[in-house]
N, C-alpha and C. Protein backbone atom coordinates (compact mmCIF):
# COMPACT_ATOMS: atom_id res chain seq x y z
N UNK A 1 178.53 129.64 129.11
CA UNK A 1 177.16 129.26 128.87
C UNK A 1 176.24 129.77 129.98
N UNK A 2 176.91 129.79 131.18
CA UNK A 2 175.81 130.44 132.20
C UNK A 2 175.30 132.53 132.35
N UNK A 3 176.47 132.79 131.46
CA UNK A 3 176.05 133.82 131.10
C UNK A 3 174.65 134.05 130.06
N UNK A 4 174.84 133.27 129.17
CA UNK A 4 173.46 133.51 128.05
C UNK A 4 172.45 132.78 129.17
N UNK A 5 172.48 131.89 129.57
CA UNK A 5 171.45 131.26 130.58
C UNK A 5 170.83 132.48 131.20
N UNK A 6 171.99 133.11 132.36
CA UNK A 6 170.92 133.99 133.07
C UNK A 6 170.65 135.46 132.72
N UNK A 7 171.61 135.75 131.34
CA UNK A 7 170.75 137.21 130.53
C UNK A 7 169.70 136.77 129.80
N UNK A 8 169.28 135.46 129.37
CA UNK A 8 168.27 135.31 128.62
C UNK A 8 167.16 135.30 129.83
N UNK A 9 167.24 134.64 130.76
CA UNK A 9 166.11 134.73 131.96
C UNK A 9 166.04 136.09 132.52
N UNK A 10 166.65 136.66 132.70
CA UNK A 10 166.87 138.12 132.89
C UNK A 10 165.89 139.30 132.13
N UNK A 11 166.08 138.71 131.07
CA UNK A 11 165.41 139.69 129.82
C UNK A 11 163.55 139.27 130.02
N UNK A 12 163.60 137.07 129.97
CA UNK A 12 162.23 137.20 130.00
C UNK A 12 161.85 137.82 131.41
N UNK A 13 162.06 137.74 132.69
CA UNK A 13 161.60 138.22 133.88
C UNK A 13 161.05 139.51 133.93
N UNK A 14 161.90 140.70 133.05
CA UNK A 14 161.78 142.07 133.11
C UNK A 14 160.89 141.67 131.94
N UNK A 15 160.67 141.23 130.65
CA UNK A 15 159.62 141.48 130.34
C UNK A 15 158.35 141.22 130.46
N UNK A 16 158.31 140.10 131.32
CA UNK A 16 156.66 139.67 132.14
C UNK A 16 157.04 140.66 133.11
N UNK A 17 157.97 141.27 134.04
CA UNK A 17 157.72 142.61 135.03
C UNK A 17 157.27 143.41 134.57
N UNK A 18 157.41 143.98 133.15
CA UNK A 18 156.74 144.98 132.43
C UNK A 18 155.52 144.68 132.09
N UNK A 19 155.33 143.50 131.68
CA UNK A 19 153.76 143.36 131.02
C UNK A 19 152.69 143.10 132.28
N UNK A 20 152.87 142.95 133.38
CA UNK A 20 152.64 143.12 134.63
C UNK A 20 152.31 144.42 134.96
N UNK A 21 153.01 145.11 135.06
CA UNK A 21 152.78 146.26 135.42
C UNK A 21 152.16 147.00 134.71
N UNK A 22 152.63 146.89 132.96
CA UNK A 22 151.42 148.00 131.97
C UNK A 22 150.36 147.49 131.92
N UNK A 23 149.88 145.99 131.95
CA UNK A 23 148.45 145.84 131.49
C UNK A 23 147.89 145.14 132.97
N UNK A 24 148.94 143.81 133.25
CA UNK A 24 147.84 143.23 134.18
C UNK A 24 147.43 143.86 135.74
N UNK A 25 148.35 144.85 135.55
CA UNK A 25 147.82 145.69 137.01
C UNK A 25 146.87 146.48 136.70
N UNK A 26 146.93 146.90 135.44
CA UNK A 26 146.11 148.04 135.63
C UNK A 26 143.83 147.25 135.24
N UNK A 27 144.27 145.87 135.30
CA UNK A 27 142.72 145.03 135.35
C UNK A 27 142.43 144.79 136.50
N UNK A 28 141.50 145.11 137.41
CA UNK A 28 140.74 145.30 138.56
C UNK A 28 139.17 143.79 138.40
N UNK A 29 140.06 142.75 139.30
CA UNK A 29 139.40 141.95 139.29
C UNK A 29 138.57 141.56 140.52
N UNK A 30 137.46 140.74 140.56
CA UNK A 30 137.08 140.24 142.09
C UNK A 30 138.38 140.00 143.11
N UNK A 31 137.94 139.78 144.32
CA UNK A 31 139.34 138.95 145.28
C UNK A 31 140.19 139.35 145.03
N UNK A 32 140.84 140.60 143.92
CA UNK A 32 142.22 140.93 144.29
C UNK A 32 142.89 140.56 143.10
N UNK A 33 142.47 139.80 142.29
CA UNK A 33 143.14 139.46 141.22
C UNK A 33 144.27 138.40 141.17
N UNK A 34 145.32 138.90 140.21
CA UNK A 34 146.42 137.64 140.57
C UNK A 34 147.83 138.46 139.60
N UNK A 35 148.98 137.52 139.95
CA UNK A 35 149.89 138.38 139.69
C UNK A 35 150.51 137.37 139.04
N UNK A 36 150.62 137.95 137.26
CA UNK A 36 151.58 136.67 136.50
C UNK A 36 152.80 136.38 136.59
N UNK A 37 153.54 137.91 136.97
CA UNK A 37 154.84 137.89 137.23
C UNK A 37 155.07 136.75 138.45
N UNK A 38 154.14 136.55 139.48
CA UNK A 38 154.63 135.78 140.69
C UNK A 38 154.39 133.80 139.80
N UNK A 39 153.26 134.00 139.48
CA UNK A 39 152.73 132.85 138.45
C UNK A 39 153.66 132.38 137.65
N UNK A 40 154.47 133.18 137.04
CA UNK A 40 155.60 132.81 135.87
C UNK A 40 157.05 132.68 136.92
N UNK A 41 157.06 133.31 137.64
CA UNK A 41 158.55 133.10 138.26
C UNK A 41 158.47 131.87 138.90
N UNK A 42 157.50 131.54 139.84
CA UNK A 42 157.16 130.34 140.57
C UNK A 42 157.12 129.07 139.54
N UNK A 43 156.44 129.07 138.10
CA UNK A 43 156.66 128.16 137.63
C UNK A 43 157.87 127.87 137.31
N UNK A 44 158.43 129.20 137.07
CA UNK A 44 160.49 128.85 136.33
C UNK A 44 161.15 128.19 137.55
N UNK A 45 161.11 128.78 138.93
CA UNK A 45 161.89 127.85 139.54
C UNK A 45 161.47 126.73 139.96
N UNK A 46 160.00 126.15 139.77
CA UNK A 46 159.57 124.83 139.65
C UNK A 46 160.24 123.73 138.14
N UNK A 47 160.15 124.32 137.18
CA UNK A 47 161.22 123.74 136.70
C UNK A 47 162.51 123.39 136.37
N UNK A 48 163.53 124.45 137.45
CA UNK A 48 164.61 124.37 137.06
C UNK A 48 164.92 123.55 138.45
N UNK A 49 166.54 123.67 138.61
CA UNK A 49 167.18 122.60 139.52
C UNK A 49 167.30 123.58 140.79
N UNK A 50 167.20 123.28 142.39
CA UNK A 50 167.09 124.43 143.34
C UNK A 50 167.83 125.26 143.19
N UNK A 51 169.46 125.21 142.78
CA UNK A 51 170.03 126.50 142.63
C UNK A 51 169.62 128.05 142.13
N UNK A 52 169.19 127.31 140.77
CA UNK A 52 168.58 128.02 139.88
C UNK A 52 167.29 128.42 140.39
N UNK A 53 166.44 127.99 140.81
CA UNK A 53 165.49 128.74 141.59
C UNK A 53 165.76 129.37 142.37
N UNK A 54 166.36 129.14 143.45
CA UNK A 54 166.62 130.33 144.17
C UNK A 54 167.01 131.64 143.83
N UNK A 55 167.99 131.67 142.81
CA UNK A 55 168.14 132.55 142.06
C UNK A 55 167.12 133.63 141.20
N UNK A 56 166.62 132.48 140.70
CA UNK A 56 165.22 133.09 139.70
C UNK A 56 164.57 133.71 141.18
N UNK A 57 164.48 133.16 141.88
CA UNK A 57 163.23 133.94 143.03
C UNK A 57 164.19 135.20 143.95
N UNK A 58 165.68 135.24 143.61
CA UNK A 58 166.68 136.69 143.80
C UNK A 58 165.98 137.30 143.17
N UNK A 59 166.08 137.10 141.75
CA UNK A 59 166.03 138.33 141.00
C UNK A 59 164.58 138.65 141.02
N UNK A 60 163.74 138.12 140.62
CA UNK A 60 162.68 138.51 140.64
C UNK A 60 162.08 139.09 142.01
N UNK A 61 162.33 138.85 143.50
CA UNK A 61 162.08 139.39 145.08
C UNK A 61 162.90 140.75 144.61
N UNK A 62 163.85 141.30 143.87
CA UNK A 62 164.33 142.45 143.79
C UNK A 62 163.88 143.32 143.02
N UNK A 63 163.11 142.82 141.80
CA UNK A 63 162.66 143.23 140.63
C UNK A 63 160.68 143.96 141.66
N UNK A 64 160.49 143.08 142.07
CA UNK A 64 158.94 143.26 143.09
C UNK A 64 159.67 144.28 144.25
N UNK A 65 160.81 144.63 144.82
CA UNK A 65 161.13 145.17 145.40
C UNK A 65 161.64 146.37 145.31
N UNK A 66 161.74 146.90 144.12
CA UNK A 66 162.35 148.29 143.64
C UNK A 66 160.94 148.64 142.47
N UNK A 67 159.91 147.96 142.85
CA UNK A 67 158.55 148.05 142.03
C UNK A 67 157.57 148.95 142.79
N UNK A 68 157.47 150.52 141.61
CA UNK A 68 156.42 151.63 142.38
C UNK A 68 155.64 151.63 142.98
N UNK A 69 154.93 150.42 142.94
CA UNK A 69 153.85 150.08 144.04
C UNK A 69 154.02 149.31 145.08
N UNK A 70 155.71 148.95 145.67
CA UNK A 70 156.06 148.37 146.79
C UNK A 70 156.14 149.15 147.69
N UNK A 71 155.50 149.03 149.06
CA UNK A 71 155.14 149.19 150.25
C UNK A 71 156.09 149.38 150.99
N UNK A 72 156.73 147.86 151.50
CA UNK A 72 157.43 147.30 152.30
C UNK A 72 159.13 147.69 152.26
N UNK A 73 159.83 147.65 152.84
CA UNK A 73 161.64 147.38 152.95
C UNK A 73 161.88 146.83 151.86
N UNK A 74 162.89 147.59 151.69
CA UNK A 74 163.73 146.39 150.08
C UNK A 74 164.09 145.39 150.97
N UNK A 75 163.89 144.14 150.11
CA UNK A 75 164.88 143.22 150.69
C UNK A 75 163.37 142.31 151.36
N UNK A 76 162.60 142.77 151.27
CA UNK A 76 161.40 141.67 151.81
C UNK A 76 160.83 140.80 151.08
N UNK A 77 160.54 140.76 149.38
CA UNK A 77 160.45 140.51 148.58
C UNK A 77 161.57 138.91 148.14
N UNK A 78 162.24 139.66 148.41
CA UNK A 78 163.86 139.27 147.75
C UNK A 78 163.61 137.64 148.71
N UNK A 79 164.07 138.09 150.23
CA UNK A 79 163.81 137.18 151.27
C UNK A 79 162.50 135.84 151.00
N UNK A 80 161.69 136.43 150.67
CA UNK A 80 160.57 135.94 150.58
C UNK A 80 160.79 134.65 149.11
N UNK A 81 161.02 135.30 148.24
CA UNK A 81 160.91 134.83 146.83
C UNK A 81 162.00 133.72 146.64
N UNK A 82 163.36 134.17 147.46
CA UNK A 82 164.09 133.29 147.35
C UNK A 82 164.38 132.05 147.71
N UNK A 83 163.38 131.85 149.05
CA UNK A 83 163.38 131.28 150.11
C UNK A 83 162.23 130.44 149.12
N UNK A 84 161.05 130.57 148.52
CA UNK A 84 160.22 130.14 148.12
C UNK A 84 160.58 129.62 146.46
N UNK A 85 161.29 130.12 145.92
CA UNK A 85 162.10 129.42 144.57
C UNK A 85 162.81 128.21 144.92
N UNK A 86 163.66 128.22 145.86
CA UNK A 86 164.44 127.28 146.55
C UNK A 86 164.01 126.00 146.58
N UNK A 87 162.45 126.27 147.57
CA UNK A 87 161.86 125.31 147.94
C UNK A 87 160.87 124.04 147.13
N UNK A 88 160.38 125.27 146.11
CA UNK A 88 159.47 124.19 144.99
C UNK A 88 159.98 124.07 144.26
N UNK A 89 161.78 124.46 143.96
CA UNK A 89 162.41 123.71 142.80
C UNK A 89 163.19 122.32 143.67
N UNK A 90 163.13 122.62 144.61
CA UNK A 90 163.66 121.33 145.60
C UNK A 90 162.68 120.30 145.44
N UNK A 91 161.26 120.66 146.08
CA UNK A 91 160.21 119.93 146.24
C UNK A 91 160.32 118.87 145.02
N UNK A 92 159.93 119.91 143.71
CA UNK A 92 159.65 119.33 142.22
C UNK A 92 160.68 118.55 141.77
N UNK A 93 161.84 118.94 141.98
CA UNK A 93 163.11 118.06 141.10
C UNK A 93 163.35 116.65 141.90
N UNK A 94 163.36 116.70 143.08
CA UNK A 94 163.06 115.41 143.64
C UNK A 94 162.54 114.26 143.75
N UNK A 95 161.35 114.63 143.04
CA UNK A 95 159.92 113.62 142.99
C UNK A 95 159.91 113.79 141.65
N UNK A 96 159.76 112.70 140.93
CA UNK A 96 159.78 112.32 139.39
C UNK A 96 158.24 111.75 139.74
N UNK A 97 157.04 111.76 140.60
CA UNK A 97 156.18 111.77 140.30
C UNK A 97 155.86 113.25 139.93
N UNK A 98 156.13 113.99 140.69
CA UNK A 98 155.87 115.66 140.47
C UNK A 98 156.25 116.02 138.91
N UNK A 99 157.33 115.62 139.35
CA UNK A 99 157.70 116.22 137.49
C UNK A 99 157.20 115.52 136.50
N UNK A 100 156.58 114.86 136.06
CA UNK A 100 155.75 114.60 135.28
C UNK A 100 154.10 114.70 134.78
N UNK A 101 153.95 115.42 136.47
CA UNK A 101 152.51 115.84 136.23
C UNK A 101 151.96 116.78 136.30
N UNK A 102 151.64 118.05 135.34
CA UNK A 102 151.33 118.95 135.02
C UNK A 102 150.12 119.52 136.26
N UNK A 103 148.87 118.91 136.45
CA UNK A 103 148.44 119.29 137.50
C UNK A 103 149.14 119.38 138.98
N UNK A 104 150.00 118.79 139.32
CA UNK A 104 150.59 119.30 140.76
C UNK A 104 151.41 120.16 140.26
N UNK A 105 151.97 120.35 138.94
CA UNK A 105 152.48 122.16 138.82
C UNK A 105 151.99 122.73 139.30
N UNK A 106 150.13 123.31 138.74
CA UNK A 106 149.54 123.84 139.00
C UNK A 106 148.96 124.16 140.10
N UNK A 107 149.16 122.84 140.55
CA UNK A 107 148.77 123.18 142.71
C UNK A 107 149.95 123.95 143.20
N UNK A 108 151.13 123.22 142.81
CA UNK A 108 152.53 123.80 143.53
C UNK A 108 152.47 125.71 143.37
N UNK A 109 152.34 125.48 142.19
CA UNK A 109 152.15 127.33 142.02
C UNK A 109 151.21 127.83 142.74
N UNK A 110 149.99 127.09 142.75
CA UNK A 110 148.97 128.15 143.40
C UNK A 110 149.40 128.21 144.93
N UNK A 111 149.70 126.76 145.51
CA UNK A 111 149.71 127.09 146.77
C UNK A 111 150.93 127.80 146.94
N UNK A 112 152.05 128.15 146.09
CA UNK A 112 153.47 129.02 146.53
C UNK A 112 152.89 130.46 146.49
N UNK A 113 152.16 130.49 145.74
CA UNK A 113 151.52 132.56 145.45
C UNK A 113 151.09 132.36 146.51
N UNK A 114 150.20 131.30 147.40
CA UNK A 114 149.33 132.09 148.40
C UNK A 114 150.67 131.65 149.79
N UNK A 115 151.30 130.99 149.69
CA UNK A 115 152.46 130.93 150.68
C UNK A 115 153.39 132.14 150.96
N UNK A 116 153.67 132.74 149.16
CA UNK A 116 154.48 134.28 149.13
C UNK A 116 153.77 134.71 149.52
N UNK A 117 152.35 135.08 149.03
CA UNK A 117 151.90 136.81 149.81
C UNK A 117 151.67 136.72 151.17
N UNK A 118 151.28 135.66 152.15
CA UNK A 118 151.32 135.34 152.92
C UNK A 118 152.13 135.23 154.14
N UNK A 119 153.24 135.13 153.35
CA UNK A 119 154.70 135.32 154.17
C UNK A 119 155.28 136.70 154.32
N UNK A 120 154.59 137.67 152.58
CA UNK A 120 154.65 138.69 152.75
C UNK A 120 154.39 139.77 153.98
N UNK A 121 152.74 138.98 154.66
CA UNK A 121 152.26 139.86 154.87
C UNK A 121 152.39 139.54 156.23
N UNK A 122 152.98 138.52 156.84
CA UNK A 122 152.93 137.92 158.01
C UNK A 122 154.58 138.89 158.15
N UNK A 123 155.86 139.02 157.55
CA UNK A 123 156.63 139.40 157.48
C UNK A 123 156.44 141.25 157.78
N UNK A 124 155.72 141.50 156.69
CA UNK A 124 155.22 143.09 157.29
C UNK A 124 154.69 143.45 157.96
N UNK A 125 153.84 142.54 158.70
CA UNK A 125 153.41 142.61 160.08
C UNK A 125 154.27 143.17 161.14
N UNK A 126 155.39 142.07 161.46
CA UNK A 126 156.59 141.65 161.88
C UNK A 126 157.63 142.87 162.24
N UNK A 127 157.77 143.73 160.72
CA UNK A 127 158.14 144.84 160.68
C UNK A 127 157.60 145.87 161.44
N UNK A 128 156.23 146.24 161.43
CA UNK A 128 155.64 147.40 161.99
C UNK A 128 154.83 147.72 161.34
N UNK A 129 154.25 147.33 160.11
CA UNK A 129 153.60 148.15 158.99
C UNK A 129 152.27 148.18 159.24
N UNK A 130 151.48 149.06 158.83
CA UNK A 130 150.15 148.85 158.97
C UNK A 130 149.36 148.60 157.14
N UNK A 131 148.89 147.67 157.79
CA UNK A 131 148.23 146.70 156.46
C UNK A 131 146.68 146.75 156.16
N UNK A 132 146.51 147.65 157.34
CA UNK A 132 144.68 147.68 157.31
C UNK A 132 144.01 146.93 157.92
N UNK A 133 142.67 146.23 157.24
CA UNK A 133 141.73 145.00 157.19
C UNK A 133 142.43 144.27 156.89
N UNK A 134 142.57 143.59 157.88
CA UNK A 134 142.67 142.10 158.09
C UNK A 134 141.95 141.39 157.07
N UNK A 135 140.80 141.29 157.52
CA UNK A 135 139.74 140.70 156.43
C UNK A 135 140.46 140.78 154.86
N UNK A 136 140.83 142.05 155.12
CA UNK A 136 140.58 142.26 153.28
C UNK A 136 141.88 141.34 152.70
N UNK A 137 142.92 141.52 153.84
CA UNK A 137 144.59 141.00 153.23
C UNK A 137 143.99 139.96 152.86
N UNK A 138 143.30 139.01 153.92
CA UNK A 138 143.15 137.33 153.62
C UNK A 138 142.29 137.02 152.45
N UNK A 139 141.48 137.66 152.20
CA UNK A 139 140.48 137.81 151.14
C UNK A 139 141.34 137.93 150.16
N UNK A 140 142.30 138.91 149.96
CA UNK A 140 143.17 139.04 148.57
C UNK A 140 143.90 137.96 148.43
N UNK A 141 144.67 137.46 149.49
CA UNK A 141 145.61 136.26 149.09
C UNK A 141 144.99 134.93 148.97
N UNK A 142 144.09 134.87 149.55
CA UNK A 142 142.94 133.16 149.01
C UNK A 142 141.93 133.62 147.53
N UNK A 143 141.89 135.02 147.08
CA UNK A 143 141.44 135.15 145.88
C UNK A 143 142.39 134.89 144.63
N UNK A 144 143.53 135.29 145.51
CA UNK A 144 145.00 135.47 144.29
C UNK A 144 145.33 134.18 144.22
N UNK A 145 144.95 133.30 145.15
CA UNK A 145 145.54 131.94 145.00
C UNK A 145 144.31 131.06 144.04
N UNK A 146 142.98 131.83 144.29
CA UNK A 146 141.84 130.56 143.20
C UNK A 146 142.29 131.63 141.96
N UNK A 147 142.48 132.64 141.60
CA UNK A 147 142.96 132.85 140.06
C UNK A 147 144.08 132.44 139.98
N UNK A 148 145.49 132.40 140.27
CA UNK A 148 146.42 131.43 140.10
C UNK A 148 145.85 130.49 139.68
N UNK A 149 145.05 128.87 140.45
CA UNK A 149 144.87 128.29 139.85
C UNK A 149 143.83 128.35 138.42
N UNK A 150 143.14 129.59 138.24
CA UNK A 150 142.58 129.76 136.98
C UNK A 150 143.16 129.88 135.97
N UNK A 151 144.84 130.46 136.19
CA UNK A 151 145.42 131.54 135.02
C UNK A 151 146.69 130.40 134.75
N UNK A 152 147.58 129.80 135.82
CA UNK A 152 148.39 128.99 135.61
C UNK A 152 148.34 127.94 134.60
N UNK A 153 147.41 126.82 133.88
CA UNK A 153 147.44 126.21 133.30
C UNK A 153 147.74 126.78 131.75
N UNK A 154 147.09 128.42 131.60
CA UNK A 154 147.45 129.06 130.59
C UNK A 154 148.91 129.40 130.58
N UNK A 155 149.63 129.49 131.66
CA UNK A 155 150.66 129.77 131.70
C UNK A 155 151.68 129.16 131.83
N UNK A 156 151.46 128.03 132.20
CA UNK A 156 152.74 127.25 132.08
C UNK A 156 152.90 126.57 131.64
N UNK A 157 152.50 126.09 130.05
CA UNK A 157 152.60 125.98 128.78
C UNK A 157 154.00 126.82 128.19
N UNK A 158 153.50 127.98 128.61
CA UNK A 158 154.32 128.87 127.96
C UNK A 158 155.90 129.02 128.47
N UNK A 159 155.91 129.08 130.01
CA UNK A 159 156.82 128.91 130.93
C UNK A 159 157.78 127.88 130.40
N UNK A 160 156.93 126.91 130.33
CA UNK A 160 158.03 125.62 130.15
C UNK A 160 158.68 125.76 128.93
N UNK A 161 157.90 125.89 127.29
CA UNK A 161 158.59 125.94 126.47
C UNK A 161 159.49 127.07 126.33
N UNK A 162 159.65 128.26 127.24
CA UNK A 162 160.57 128.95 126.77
C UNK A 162 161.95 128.59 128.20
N UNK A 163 161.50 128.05 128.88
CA UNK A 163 162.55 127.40 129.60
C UNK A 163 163.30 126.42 129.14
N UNK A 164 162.63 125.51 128.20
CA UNK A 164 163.33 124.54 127.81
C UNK A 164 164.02 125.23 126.71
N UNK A 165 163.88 126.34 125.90
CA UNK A 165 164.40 127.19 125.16
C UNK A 165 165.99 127.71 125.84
N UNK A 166 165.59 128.45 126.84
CA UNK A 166 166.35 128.88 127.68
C UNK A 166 167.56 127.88 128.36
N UNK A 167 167.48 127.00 128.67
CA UNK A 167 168.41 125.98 129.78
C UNK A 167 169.01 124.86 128.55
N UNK A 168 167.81 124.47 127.18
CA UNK A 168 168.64 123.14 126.46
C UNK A 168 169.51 124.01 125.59
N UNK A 169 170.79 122.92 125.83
CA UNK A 169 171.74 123.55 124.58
C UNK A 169 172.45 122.56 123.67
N UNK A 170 172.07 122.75 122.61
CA UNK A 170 172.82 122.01 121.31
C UNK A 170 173.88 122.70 120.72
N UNK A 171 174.82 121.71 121.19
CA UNK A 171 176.16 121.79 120.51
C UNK A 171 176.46 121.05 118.80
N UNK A 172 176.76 121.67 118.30
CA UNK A 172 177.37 121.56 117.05
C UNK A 172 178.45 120.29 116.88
N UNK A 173 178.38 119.49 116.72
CA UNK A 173 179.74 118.37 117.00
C UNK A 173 180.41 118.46 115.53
C-alpha cells in the first residue's frame, strides 16, 4: 500500500511541477509573485503525519533542485524543504486545535513559503553566491508570502481533497 501512496503523490507533485513551470512561471506579477508548487507541497506535508512530510518536502527540494531555473547546489532545496515538511507536519498533527482550522493552514503555509525562501537565501548566502539587491530578495520573499496568503485558500481545498484521495483506503471486507 505504500507503494500506490507514494507513486500517486509522486505523479501529483510532478504534475503541479509542470503546471508551475508551463504557466505559473511564465505570469509576471507585482513582489515577485508566488510559487504553487511550494503552496501545494507545504500544504501536503501540513496534512500528512511528519514522516510523510518530510518526505513530500525530499521529493519535492529535489524536484526544485534539478529545476532549469535553479541557481544554487543540488541538494539546497532538498535540505531546505525537508527540514520544513518535517516541521509543519509536526507542528499541525500535534495540535488538534490546528487541525481543525482551516485559517491557521493558511498562515502555516504562508509563513513556511516565506521561512523556505528565506532559508533559501540565507543558505546561498552561506555558500558564496551572489544574489544581488538585497532589497529586491526581501521584497520578493514578503511579496511571495502576501500572495501565498492570497492564492492558498484557493488551494487547499484542492490539496486536501486529493490527499484524502491519496492516503484513505477502503478495503473491501
Amino acid at each position: 500500500m505504500l507503494t500506490r501512496h507514494s507513486v500517486l503523490t509522486g505523479a501529483l507533485f510532478l504534475a503541479v511541477y509542470g503546471f508551475q513551470l508551463a504557466t505559473v512561471d511564465q505570469i509576471h506579477l507585482p513582489l515577485g509573485g508566488f510559487s504553487l508548487f511550494l503552496i501545494f507541497v507545504l500544504s501536503w506535508s501540513a496534512l500528512s503525519a511528519p514522516e510523510i512530510g518530510a518526505v513530500a518536502g525530499f521529493f519535492a527540494g529535489f524536484l526544485l533542485d534539478i529545476s532549469p531555473t535553479a541557481s544554487g547546489p543540488i541538494g539546497e532545496w532538498t535540505l531546505i524543504l525537508t527540514v520544513i515538511g518535517f516541521g509543519i507536519a509536526f507542528l499541525r498533527y500535534g495540535d488538534d486545535s490546528l487541525r481543525t482550522n482551516p485559517l491557521s493552514l493558511v498562515i502555516m503555509v504562508a509563513f513556511s513559503v516565506v521561512v523556505a525562501m528565506g532559508a533559501y537565501l540565507l543558505l546561498t548566502l552561506m555558500l558564496g553566491s551572489d544574489l544581488g539587491n538585497t532589497w529586491q530578495a526581501v521584497k520578493t520573499i514578503l511579496g511571495n508570502g502576501l500572495w501565498t496568503l492570497a492564492i492558498a485558500p484557493f488551494v487547499l481545498p484542492i490539496a486536501s481533497r486529493l490527499h484524502r484521495v491519496v492516503f484513505e483506503t477502503r478495503e473491501l471486507a
